[in-house]
C-alpha atoms as a PDB file:
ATOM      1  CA  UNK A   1     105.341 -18.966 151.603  1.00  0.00           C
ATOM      2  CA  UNK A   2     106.491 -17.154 154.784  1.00  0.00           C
ATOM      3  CA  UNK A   3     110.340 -16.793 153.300  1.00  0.00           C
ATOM      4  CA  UNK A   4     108.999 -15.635 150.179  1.00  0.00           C
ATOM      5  CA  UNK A   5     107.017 -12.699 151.672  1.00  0.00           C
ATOM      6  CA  UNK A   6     110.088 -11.929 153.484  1.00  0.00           C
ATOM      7  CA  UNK A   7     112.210 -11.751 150.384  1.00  0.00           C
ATOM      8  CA  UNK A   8     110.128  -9.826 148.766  1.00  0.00           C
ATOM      9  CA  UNK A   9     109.665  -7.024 151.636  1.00  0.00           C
ATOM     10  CA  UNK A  10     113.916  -6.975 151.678  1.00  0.00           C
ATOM     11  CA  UNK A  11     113.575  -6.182 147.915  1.00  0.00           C
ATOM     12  CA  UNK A  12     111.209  -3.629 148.463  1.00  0.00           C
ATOM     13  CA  UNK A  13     113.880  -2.250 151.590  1.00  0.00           C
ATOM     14  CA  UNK A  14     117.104  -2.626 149.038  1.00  0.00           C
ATOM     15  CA  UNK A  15     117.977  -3.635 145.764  1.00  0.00           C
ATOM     16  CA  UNK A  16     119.538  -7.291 145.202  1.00  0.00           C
ATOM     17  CA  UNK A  17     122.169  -5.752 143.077  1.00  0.00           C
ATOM     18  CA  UNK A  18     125.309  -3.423 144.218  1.00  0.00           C
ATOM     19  CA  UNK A  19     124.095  -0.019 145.202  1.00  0.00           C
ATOM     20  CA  UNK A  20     125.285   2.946 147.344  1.00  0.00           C
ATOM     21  CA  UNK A  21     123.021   4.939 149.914  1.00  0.00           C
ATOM     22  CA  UNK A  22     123.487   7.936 152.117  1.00  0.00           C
ATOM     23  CA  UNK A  23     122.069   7.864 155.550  1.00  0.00           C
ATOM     24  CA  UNK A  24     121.386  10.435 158.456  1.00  0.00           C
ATOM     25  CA  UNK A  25     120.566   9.472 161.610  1.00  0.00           C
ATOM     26  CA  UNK A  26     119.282  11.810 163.948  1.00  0.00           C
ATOM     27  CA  UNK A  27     118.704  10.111 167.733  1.00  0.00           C
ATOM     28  CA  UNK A  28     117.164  11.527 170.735  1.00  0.00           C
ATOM     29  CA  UNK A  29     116.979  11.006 174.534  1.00  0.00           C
ATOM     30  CA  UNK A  30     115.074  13.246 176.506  1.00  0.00           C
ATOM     31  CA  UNK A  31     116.541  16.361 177.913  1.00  0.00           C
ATOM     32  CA  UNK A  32     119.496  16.369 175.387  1.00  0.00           C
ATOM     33  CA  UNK A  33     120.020  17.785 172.147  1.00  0.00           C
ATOM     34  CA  UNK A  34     119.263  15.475 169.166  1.00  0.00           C
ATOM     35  CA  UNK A  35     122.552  13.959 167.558  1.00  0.00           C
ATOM     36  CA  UNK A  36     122.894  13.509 164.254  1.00  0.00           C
ATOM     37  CA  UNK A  37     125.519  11.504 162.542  1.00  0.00           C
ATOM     38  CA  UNK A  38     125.869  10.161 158.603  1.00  0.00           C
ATOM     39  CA  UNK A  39     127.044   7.264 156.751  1.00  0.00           C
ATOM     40  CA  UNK A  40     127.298   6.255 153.241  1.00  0.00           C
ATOM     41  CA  UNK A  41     126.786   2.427 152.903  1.00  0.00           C
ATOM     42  CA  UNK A  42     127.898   0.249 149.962  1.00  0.00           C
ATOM     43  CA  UNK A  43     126.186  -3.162 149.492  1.00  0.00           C
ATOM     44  CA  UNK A  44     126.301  -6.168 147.303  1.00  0.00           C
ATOM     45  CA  UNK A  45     124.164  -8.690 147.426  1.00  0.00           C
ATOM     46  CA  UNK A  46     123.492 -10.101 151.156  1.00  0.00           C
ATOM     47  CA  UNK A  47     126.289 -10.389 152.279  1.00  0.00           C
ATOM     48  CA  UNK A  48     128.952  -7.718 151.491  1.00  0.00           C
ATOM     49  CA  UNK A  49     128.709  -3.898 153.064  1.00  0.00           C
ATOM     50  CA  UNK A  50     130.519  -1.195 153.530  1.00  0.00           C
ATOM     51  CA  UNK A  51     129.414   1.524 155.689  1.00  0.00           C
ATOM     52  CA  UNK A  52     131.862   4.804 155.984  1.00  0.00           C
ATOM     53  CA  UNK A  53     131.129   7.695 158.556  1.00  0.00           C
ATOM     54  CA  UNK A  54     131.025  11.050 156.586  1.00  0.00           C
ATOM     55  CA  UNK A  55     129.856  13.204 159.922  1.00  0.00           C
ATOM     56  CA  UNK A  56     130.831  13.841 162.443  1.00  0.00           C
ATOM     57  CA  UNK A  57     133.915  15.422 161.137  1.00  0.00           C
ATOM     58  CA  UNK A  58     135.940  13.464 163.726  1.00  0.00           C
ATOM     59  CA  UNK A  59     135.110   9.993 162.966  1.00  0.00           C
ATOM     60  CA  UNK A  60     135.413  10.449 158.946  1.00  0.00           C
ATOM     61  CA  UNK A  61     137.846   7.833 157.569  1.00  0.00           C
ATOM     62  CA  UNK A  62     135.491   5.130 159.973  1.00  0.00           C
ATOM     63  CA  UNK A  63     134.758   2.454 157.727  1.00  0.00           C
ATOM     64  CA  UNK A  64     132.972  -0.364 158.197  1.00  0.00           C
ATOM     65  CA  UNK A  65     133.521  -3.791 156.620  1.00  0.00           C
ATOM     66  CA  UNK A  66     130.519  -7.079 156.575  1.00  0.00           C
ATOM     67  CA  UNK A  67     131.580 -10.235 155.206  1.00  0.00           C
ATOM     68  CA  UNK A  68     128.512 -13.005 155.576  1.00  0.00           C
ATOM     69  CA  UNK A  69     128.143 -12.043 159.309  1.00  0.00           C
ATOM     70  CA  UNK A  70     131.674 -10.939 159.851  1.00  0.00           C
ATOM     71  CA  UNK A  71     132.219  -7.417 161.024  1.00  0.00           C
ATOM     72  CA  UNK A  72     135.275  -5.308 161.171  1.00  0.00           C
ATOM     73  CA  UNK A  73     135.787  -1.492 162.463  1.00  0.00           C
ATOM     74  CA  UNK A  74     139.089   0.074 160.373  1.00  0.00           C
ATOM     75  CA  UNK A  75     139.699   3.601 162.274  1.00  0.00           C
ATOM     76  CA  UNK A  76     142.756   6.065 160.875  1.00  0.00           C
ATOM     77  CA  UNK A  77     146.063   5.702 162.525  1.00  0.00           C
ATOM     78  CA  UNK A  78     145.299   1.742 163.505  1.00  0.00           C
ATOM     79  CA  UNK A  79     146.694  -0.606 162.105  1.00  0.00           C
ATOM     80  CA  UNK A  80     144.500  -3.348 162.356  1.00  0.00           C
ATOM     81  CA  UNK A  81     141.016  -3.742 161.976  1.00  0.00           C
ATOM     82  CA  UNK A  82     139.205  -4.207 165.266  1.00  0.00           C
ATOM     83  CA  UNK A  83     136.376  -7.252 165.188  1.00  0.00           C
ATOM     84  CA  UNK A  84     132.752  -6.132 166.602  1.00  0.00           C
ATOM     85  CA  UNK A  85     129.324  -7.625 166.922  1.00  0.00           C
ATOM     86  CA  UNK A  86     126.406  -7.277 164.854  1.00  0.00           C
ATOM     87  CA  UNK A  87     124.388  -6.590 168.084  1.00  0.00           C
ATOM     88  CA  UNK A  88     126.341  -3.719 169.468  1.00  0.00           C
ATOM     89  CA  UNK A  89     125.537  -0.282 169.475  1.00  0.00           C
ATOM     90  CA  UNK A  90     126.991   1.673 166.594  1.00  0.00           C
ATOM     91  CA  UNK A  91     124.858   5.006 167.832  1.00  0.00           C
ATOM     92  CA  UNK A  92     121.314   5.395 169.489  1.00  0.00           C
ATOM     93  CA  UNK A  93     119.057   2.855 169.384  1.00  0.00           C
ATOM     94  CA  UNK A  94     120.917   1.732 166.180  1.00  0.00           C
ATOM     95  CA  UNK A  95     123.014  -1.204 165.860  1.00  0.00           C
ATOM     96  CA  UNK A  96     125.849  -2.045 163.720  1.00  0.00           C
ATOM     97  CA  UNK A  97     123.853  -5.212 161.979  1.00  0.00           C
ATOM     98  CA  UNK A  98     121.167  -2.512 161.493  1.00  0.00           C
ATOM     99  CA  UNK A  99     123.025  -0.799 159.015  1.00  0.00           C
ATOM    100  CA  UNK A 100     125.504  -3.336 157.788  1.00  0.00           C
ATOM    101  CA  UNK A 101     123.107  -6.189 157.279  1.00  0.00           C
ATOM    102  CA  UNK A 102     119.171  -5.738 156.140  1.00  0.00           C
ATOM    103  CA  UNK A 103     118.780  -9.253 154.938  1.00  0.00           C
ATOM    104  CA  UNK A 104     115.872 -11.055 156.798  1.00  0.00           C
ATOM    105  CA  UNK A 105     115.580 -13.380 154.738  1.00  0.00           C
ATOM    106  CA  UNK A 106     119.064 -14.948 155.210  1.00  0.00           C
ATOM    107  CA  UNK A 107     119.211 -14.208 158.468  1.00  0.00           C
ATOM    108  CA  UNK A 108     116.020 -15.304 159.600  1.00  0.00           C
ATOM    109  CA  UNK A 109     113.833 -18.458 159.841  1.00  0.00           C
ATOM    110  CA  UNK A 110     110.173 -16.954 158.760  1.00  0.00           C
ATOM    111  CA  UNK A 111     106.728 -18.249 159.622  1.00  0.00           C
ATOM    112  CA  UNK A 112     103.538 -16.743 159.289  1.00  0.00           C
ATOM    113  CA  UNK A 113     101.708 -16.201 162.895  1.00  0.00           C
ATOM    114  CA  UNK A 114      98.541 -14.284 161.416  1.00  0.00           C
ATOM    115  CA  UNK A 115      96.810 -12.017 159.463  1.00  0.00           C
ATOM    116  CA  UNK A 116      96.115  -8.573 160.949  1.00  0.00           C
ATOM    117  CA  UNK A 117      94.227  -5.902 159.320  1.00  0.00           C
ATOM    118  CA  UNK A 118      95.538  -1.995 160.389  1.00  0.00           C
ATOM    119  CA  UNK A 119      93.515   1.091 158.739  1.00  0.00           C
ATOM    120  CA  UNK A 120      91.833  -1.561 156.589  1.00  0.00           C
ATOM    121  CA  UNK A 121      94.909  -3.290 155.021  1.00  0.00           C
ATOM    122  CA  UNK A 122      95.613  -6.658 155.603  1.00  0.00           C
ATOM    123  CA  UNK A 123      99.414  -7.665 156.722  1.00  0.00           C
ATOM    124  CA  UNK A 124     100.959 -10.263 157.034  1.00  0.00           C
ATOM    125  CA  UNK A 125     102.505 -11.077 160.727  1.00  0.00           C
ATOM    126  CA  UNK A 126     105.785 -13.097 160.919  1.00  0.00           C
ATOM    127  CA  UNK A 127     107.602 -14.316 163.369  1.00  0.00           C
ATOM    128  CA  UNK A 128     111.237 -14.404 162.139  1.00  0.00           C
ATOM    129  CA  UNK A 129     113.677 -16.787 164.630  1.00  0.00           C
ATOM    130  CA  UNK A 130     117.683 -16.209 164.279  1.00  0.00           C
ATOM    131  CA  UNK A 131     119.667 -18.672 161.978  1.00  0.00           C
ATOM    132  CA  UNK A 132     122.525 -18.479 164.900  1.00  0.00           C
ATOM    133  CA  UNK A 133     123.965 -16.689 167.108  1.00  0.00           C
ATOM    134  CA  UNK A 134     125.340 -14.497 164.512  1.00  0.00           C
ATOM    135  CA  UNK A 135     122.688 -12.557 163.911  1.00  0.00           C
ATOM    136  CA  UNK A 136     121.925  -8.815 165.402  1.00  0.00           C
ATOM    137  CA  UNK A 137     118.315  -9.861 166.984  1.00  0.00           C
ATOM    138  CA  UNK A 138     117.245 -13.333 168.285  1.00  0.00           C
ATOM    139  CA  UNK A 139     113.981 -12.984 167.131  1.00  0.00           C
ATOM    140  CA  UNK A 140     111.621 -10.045 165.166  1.00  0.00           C
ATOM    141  CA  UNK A 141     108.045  -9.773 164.846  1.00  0.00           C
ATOM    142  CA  UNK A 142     107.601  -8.597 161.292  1.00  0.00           C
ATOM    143  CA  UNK A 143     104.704  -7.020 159.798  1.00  0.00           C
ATOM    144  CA  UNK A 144     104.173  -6.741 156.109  1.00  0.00           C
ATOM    145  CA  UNK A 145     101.137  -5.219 153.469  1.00  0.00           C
ATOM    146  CA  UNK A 146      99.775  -8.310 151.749  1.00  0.00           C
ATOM    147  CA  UNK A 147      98.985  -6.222 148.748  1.00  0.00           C
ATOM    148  CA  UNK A 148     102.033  -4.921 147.691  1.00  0.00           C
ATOM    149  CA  UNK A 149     105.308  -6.833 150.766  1.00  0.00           C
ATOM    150  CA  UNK A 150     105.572  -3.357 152.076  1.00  0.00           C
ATOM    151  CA  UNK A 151     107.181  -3.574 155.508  1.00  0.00           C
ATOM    152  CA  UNK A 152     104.939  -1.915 157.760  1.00  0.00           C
ATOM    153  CA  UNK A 153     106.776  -2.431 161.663  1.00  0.00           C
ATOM    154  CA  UNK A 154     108.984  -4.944 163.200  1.00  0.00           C
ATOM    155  CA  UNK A 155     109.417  -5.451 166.760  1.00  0.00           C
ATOM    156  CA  UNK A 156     113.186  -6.616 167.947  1.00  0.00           C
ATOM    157  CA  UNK A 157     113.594  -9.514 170.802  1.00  0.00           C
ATOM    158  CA  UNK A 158     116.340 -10.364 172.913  1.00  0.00           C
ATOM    159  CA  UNK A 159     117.327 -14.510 173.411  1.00  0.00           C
ATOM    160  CA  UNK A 160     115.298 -13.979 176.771  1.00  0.00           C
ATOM    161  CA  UNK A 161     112.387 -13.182 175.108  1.00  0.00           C
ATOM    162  CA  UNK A 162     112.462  -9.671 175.665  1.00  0.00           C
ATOM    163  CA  UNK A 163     111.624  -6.704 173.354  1.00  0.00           C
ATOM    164  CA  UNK A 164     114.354  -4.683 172.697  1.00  0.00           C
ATOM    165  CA  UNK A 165     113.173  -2.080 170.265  1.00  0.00           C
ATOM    166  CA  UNK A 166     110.420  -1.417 167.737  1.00  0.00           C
ATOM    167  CA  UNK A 167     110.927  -0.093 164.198  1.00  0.00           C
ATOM    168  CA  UNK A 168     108.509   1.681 161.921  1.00  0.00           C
ATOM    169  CA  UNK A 169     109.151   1.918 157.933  1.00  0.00           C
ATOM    170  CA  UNK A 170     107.715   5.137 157.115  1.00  0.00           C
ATOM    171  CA  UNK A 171     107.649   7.694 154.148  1.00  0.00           C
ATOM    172  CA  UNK A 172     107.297   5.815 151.015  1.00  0.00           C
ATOM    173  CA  UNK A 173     108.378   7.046 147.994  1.00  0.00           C
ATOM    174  CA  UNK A 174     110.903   6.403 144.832  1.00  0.00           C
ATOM    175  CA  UNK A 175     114.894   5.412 145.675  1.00  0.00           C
ATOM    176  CA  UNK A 176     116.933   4.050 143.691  1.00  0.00           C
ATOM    177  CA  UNK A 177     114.034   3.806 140.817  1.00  0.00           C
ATOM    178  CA  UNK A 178     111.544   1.832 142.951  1.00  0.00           C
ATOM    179  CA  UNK A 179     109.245   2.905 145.888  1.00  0.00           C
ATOM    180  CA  UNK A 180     110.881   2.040 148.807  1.00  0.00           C
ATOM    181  CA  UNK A 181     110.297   3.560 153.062  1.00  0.00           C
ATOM    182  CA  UNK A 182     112.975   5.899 152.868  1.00  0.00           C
ATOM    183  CA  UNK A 183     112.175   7.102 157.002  1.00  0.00           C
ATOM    184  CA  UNK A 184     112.811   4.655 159.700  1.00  0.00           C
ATOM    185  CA  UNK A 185     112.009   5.173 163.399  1.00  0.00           C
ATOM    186  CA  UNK A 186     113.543   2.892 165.727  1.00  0.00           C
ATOM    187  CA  UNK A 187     112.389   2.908 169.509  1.00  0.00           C
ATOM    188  CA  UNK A 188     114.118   1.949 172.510  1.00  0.00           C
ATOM    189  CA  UNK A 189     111.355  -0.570 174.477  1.00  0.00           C
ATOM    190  CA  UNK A 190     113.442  -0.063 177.626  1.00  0.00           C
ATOM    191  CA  UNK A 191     113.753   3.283 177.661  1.00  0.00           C
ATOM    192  CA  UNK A 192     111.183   5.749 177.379  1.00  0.00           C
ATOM    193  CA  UNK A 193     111.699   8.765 174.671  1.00  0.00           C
ATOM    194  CA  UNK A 194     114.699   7.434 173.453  1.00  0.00           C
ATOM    195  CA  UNK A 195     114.112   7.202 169.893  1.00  0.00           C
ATOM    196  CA  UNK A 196     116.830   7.393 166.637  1.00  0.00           C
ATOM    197  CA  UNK A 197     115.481   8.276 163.192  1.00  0.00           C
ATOM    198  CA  UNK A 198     117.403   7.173 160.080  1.00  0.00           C
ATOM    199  CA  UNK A 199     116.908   9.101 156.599  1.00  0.00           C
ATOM    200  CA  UNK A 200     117.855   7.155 153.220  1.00  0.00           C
ATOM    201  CA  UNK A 201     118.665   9.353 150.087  1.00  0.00           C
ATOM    202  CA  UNK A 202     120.605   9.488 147.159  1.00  0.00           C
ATOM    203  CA  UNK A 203     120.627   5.794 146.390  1.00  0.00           C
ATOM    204  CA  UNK A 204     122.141   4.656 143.021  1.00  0.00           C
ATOM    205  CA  UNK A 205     123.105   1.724 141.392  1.00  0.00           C
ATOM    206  CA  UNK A 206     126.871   0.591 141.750  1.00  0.00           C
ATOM    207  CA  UNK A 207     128.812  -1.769 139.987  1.00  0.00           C
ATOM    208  CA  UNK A 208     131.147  -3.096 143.248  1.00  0.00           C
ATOM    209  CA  UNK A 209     133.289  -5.709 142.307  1.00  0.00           C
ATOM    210  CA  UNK A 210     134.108  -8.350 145.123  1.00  0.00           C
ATOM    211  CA  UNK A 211     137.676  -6.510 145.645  1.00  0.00           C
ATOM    212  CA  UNK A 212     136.384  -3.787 147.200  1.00  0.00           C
ATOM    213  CA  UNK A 213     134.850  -5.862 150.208  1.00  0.00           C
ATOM    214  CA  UNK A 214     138.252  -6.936 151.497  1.00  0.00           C
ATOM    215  CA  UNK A 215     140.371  -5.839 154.291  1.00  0.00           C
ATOM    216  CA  UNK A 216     143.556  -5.451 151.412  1.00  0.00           C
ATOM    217  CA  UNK A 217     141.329  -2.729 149.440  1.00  0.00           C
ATOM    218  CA  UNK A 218     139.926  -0.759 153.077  1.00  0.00           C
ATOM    219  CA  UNK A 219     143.014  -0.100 153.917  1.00  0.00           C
ATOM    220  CA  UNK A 220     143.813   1.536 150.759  1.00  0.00           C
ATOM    221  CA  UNK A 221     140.979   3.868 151.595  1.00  0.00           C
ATOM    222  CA  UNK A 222     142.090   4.962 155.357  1.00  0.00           C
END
């Protein structure tokens, strides 16, 4: 039952099938001027992404490439792809497995802790522990609507036991020809104000064959 309700909120995040999606993230710290950088991300299935950095200017021709839980950084004028983490930072309170990899299900071992009921809607509360070490968050505290497997917040936790971050799934409304949250708002737990906001648009279906996820075709695209 609990992996089930946790499928069902990722297909209500993404479609199963190949798609492509533009995202702006805008992050802020206090005292500084918000930042905002964008990526278009190309995914297939659970485990095959592509996410290339179309601002800033700078850092266009950035691609990155997931493989199951393998991630690789290909920058112009390198030769070789540079290995990374899911858990590190790719910009504000965002990590790379944030953008690259939105499959709880397969990442995750669900079970339900409880019901809670928020502005008179009952959700369902998961606890969902890390598969391995592979994975960008030890464990998450996952919220879902019972009546429809909207995701409603999840709460990020370090192996230590300590919260990391918190993440809302906010404005609701058709992407990629099904209601999905197309707002975000991910908060650093450590670090008061600091706060990045991602924006999904412009998704559409994609027919990616399983060349295009390879380190052979990437370069091609540098």
């Amino acid at each position: 039952m609990a992996r089930s309700i946790v499928e069902k909120a990722d297909r209500v995040r993404f479609p199963a099938d190949g798609f492509q999606v533009d995202i702006a993230i805008t992050s802020k710290v206090p005292d500084q001027a918000p930042e905002v950088r964008k990526y278009r991300v190309l995914s297939k299935g659970n485990d095959n992404t592509i996410v290339m950095t179309t601002e800033p200017a700078a850092e266009r021709g950035q691609v990155l490439l997931m493989k199951a839980r393998d991630l690789w950084l290909f920058m112009p004028n390198v030769s070789q792809p540079v290995r990374l983490s899911v858990a590190q930072r790719l910009t504000g309170e965002v990590a790379y497995g944030d953008l690259a990899r939105a499959n709880f299900a397969g990442d995750y071992n669900p079970k339900v802790l409880r019901t809670d009921t928020i502005d008179g809607e009952a959700y369902d509360v998961l606890e969902l522990n890390a598969v391995d070490r592979g994975v960008t968050y030890a464990k998450v505290i996952y919220w879902v609507r019972q009546s429809n497997s909207y995701p409603y917040k999840a709460e990020f936790y370090s192996l230590s036991g300590r919260l990391l971050k918190s993440c809302r799934y906010e404005n609701f409304k058709s992407l990629g020809g099904k209601v999905r949250p197309t707002r975000l708002v991910m908060e650093d737990a450590l670090k008061q104000g600091e706060v990045s906001v991602l924006e999904y648009d412009a998704m559409k279906p994609r027919d990616l064959p399983d060349h295009v996820f390879t380190k052979e075709y990437l370069k091609k695209l540098q």
